[in-house]
PDB file of N, CA and C in Angstrom:
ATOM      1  N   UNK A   1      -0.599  15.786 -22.471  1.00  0.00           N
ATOM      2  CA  UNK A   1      -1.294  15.323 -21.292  1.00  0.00           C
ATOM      3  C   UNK A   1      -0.909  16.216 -20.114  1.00  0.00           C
ATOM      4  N   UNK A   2      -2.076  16.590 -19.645  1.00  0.00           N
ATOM      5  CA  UNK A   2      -1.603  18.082 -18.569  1.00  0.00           C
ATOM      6  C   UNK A   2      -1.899  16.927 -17.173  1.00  0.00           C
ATOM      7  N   UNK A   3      -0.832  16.748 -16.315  1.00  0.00           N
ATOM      8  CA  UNK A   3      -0.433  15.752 -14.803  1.00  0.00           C
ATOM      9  C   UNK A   3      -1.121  16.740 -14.214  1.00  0.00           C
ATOM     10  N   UNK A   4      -2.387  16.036 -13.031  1.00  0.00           N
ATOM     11  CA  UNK A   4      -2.808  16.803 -11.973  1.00  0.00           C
ATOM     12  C   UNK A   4      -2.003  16.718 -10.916  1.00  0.00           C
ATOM     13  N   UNK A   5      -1.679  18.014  -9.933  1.00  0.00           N
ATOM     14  CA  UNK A   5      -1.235  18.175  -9.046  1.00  0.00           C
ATOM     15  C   UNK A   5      -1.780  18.789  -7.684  1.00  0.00           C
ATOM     16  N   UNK A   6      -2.493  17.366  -6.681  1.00  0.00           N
ATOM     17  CA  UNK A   6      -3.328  17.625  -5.896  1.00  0.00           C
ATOM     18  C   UNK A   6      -2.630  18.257  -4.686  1.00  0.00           C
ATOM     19  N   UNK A   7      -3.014  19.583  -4.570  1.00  0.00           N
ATOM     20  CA  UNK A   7      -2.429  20.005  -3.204  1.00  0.00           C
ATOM     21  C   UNK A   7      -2.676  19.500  -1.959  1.00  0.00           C
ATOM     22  N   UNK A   8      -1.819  19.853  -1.285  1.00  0.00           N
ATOM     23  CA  UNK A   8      -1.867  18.983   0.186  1.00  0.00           C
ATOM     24  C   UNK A   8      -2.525  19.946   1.217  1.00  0.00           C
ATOM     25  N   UNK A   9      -3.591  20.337   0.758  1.00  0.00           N
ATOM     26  CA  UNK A   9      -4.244  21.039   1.922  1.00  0.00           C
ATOM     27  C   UNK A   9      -5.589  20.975   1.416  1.00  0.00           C
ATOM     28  N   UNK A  10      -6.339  21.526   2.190  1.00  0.00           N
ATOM     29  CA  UNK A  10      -8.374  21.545   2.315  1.00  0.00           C
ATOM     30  C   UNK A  10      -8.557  22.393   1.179  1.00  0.00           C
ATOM     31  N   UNK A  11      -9.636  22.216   0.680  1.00  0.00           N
ATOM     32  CA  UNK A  11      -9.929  24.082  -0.014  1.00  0.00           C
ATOM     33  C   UNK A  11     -11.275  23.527  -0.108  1.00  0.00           C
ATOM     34  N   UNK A  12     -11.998  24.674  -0.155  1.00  0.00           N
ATOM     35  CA  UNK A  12     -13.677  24.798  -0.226  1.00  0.00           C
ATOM     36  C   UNK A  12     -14.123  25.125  -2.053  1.00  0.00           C
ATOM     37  N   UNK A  13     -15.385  24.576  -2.644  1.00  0.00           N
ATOM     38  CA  UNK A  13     -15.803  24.042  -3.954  1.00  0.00           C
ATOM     39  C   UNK A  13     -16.715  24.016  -4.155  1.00  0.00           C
ATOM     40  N   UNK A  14     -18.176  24.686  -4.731  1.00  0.00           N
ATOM     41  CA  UNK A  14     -19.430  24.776  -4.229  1.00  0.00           C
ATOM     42  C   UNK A  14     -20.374  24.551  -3.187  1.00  0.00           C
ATOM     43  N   UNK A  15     -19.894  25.035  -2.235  1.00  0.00           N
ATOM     44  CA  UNK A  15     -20.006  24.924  -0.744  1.00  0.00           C
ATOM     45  C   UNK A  15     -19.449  23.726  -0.153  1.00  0.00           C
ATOM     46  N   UNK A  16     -18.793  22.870  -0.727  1.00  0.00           N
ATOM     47  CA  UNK A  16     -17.976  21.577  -0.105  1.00  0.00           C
ATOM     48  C   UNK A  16     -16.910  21.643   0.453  1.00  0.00           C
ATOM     49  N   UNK A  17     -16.067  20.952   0.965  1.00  0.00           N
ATOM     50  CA  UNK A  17     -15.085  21.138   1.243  1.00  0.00           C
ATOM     51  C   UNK A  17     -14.264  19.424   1.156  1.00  0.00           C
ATOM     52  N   UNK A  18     -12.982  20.024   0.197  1.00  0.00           N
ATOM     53  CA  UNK A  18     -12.215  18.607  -0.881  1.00  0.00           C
ATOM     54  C   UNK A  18     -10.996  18.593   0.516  1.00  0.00           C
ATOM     55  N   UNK A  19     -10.749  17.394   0.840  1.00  0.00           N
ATOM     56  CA  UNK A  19      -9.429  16.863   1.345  1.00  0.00           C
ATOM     57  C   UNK A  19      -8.957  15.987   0.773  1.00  0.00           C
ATOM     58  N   UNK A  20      -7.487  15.946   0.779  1.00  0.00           N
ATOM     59  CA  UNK A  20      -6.862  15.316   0.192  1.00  0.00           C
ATOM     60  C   UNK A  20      -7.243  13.683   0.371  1.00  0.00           C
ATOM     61  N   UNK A  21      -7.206  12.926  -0.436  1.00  0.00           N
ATOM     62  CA  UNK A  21      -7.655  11.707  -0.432  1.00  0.00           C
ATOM     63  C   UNK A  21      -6.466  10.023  -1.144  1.00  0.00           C
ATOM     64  N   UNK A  22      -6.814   9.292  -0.851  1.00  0.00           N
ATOM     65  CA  UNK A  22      -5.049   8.183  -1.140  1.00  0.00           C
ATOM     66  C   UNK A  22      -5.374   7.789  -2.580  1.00  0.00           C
ATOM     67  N   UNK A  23      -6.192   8.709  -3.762  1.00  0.00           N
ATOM     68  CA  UNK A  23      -6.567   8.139  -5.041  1.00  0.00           C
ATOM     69  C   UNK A  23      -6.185   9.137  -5.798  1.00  0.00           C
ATOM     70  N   UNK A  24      -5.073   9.923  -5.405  1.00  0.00           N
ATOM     71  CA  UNK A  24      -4.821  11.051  -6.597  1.00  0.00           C
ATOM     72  C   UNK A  24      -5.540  11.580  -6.420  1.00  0.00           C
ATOM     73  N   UNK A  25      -6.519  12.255  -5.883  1.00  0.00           N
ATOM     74  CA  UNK A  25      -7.778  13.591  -6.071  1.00  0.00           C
ATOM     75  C   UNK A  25      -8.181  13.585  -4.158  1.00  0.00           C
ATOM     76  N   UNK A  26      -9.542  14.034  -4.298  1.00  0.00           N
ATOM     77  CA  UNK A  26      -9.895  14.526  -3.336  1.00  0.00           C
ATOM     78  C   UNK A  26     -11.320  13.947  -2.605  1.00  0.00           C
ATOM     79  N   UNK A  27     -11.739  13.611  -1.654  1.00  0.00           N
ATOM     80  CA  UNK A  27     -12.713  13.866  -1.011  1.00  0.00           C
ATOM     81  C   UNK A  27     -13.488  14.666  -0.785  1.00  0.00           C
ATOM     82  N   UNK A  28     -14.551  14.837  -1.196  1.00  0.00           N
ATOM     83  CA  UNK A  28     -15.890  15.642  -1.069  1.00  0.00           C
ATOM     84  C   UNK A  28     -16.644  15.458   0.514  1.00  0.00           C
ATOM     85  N   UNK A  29     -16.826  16.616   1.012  1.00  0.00           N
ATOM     86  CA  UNK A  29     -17.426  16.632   2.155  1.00  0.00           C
ATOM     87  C   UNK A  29     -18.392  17.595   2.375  1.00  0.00           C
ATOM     88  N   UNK A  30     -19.573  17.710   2.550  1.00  0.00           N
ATOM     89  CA  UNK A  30     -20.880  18.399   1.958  1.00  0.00           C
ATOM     90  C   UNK A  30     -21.891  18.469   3.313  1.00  0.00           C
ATOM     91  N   UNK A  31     -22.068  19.367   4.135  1.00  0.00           N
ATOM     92  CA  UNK A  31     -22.540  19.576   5.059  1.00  0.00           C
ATOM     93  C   UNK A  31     -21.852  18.545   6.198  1.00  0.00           C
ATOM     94  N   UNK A  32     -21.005  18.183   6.162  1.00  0.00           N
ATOM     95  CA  UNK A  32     -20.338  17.359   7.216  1.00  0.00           C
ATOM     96  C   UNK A  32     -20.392  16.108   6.899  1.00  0.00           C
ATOM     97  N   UNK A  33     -20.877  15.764   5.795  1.00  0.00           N
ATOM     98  CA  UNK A  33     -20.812  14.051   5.693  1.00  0.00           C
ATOM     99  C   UNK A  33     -19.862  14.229   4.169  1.00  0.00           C
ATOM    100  N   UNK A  34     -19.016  12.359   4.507  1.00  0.00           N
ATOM    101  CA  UNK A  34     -18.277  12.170   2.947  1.00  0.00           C
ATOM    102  C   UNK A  34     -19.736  11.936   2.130  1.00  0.00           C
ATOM    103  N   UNK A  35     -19.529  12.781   1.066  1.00  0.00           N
ATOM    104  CA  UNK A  35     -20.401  12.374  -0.110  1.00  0.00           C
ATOM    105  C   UNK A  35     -19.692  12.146  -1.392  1.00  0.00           C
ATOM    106  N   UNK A  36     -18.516  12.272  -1.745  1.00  0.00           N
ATOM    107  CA  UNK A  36     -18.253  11.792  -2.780  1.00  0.00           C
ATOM    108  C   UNK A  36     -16.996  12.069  -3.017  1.00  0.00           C
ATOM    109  N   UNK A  37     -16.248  11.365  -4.086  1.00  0.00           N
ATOM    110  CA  UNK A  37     -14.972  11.679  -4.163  1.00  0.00           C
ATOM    111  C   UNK A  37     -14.141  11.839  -5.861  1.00  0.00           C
ATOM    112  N   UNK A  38     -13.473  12.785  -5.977  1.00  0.00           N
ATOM    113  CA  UNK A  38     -13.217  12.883  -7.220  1.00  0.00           C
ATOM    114  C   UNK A  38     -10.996  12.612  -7.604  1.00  0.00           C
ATOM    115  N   UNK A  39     -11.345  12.026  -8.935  1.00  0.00           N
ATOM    116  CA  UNK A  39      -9.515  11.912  -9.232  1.00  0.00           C
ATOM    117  C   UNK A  39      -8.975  12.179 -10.484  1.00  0.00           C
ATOM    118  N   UNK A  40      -8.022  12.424 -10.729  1.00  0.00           N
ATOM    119  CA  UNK A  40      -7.552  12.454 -11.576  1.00  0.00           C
ATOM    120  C   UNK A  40      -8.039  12.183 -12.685  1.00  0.00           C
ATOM    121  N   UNK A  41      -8.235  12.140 -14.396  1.00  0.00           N
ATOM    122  CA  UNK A  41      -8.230  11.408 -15.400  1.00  0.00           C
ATOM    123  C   UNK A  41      -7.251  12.393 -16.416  1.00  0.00           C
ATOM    124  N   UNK A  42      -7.675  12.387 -17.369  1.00  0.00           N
ATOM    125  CA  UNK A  42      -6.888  13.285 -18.582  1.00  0.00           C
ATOM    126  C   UNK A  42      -6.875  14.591 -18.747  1.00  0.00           C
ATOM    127  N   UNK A  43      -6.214  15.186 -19.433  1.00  0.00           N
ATOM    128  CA  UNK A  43      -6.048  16.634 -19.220  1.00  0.00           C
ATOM    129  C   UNK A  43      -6.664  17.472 -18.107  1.00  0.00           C
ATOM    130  N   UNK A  44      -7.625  18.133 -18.525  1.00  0.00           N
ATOM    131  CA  UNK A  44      -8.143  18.648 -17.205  1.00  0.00           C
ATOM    132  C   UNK A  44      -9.583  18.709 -16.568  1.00  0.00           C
ATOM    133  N   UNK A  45      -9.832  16.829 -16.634  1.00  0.00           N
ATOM    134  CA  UNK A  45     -10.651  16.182 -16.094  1.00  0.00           C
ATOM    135  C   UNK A  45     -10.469  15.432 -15.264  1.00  0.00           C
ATOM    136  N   UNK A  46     -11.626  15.315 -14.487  1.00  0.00           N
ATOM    137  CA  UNK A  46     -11.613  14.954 -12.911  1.00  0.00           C
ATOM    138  C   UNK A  46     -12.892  13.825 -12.791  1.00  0.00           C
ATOM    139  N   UNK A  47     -12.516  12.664 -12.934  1.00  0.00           N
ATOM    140  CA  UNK A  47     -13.599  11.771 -12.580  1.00  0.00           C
ATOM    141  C   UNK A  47     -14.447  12.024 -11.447  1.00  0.00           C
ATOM    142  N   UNK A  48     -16.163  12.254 -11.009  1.00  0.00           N
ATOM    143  CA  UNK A  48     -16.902  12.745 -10.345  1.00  0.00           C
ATOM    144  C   UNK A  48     -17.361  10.868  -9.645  1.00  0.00           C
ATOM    145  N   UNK A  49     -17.225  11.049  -8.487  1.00  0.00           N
ATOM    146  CA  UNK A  49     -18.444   9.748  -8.261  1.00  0.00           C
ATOM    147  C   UNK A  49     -19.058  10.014  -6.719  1.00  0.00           C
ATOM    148  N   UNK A  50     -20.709   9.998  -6.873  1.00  0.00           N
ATOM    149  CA  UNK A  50     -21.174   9.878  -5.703  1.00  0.00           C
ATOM    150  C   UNK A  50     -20.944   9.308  -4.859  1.00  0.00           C
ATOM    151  N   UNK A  51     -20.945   9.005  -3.833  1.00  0.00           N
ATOM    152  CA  UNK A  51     -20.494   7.982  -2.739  1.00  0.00           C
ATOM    153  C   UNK A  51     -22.112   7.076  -2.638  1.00  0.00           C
ATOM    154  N   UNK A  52     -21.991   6.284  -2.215  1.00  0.00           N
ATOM    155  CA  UNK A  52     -23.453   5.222  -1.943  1.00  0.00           C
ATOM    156  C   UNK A  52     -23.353   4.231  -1.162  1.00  0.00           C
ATOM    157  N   UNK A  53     -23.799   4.100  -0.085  1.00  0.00           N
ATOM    158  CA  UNK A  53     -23.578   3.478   1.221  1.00  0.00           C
ATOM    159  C   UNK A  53     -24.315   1.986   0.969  1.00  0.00           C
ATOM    160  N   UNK A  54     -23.630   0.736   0.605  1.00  0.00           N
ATOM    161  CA  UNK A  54     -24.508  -0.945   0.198  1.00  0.00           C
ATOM    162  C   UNK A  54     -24.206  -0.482  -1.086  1.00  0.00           C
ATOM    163  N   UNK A  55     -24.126   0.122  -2.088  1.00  0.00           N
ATOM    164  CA  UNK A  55     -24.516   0.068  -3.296  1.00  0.00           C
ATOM    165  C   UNK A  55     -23.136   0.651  -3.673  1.00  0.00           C
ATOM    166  N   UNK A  56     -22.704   0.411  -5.210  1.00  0.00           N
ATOM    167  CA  UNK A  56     -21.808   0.371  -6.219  1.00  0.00           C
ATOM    168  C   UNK A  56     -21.931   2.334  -6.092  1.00  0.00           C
ATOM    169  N   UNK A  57     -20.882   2.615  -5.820  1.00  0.00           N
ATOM    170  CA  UNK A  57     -20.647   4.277  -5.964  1.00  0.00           C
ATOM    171  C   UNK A  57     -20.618   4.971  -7.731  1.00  0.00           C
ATOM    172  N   UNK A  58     -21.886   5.895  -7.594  1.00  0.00           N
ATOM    173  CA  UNK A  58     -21.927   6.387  -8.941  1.00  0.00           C
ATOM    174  C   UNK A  58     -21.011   7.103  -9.493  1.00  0.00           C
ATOM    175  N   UNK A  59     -20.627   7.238 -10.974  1.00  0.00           N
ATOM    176  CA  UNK A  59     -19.754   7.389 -11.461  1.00  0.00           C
ATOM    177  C   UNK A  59     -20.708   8.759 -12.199  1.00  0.00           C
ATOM    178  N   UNK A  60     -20.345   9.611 -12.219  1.00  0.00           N
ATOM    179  CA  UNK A  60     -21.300  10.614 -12.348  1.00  0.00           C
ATOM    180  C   UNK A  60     -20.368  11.772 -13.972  1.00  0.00           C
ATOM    181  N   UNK A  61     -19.387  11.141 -14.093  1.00  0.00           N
ATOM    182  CA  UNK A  61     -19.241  11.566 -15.434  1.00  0.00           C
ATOM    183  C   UNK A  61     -17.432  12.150 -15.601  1.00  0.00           C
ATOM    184  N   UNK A  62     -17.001  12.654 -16.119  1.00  0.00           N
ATOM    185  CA  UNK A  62     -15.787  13.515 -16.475  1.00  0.00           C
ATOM    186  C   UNK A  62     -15.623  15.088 -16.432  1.00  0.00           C
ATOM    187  N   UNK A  63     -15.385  15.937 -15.656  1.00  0.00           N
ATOM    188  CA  UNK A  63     -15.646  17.140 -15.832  1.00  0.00           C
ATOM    189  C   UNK A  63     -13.874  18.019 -15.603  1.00  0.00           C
ATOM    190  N   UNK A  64     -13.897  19.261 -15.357  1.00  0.00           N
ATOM    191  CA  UNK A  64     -13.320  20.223 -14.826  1.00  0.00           C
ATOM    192  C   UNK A  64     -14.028  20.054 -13.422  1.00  0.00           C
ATOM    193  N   UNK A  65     -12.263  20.151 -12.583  1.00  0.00           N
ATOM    194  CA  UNK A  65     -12.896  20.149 -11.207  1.00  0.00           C
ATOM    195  C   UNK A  65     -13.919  20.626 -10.479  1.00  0.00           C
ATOM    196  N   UNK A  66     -14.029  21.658 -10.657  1.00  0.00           N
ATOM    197  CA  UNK A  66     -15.112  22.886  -9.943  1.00  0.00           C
ATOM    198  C   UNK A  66     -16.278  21.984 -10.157  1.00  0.00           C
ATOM    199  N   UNK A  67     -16.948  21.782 -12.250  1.00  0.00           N
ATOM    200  CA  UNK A  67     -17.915  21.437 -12.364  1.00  0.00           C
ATOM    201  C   UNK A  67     -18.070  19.733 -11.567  1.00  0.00           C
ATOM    202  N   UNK A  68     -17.161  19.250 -11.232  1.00  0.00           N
ATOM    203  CA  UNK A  68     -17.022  17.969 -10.942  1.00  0.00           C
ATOM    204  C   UNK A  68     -17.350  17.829  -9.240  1.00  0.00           C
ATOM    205  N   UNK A  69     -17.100  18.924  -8.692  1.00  0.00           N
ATOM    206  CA  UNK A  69     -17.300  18.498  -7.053  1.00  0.00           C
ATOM    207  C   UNK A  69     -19.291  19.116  -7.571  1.00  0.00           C
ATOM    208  N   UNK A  70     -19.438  19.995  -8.177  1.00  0.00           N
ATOM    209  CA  UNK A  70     -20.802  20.529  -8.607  1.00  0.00           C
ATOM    210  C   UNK A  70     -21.983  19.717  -8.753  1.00  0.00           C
ATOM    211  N   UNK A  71     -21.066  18.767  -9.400  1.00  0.00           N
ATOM    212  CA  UNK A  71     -22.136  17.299  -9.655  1.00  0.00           C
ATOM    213  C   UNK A  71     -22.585  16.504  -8.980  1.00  0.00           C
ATOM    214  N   UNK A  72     -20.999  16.636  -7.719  1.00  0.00           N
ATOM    215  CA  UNK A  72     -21.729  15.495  -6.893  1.00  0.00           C
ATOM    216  C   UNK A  72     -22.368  16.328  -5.996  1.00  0.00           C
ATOM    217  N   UNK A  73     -21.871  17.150  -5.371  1.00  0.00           N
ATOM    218  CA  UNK A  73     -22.966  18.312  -4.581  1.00  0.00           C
ATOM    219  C   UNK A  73     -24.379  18.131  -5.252  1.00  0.00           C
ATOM    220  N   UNK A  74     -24.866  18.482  -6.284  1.00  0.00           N
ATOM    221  CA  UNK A  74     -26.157  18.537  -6.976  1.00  0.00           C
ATOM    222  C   UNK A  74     -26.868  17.220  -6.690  1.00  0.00           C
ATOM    223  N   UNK A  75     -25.992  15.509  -7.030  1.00  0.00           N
ATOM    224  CA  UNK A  75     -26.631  14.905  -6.709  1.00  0.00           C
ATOM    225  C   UNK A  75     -26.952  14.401  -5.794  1.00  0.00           C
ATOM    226  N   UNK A  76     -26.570  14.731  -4.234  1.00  0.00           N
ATOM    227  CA  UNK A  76     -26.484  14.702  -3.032  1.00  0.00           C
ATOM    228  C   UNK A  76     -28.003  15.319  -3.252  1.00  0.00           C
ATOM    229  N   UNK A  77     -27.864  16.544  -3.192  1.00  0.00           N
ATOM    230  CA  UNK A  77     -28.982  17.862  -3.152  1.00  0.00           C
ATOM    231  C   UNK A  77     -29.864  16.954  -3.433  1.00  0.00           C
ATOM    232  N   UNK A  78     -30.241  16.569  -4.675  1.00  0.00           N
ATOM    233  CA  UNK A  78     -31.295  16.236  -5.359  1.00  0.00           C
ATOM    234  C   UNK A  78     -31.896  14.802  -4.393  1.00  0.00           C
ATOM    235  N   UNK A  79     -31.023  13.940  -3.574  1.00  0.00           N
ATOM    236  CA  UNK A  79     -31.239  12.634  -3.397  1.00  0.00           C
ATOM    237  C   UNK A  79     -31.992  12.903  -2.286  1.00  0.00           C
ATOM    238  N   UNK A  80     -31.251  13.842  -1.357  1.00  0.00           N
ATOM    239  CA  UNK A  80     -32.084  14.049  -0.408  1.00  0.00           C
ATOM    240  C   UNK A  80     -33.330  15.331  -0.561  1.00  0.00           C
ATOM    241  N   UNK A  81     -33.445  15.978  -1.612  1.00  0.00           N
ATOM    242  CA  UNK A  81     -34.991  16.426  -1.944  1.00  0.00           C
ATOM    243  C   UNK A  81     -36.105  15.646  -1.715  1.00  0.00           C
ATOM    244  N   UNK A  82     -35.273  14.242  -2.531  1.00  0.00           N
ATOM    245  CA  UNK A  82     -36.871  13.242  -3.029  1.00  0.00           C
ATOM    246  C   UNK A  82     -37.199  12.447  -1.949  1.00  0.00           C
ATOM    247  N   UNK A  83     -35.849  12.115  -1.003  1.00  0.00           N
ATOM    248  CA  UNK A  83     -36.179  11.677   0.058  1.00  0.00           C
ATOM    249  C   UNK A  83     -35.476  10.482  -0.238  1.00  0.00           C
ATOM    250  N   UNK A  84     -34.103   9.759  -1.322  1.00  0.00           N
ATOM    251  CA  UNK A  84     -33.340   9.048  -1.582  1.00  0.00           C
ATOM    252  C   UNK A  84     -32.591   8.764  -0.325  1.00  0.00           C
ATOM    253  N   UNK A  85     -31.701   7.748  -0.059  1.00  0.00           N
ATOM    254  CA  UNK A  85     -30.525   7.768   0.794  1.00  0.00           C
ATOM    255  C   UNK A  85     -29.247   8.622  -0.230  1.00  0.00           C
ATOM    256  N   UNK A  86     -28.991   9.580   0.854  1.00  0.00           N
ATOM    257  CA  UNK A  86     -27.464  10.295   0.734  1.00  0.00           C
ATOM    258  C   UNK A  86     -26.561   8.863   0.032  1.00  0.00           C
TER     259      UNK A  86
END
């Protein structure tokens, strides 16, 4: 079992930018708004979940970090294409 070790500083992630967050992982921040936040799970996966403002925050799957802030970036992207709420 490979322990994640979230650094204590900002870093930028398909154009996002992750801060440290009080759940083991990080906060997603995506043109200036929180959109989503990712943590810890097993080896070297990173639970992905959209953020959703009234509604149950999506759980958007298990990845490698990178691909994991990717996802929620994408589904941000996509929500506000169709004209969804962020």
């Amino acid at each position: 079992m490979v322990e994640h070790r979230v650094q204590p500083h900002t870093c930028e992630i398909a154009g996002a930018t992750l801060t440290v967050s009080t759940s083991n992982g990080y906060s997603v921040i995506y043109r200036g708004d929180y959109v989503g936040y990712i943590h810890a799970s097993l080896g070297d996966r990173w639970n992905a979940y959209r953020r959703r403002l009234g509604t149950p925050d999506d759980h958007l799957g298990k990845f490698g970090q990178e691909e994991a802030v990717r996802r929620i970036v994408r589904a941000v992207s996509t929500a506000s294409a169709t004209g969804a709420a962020p």
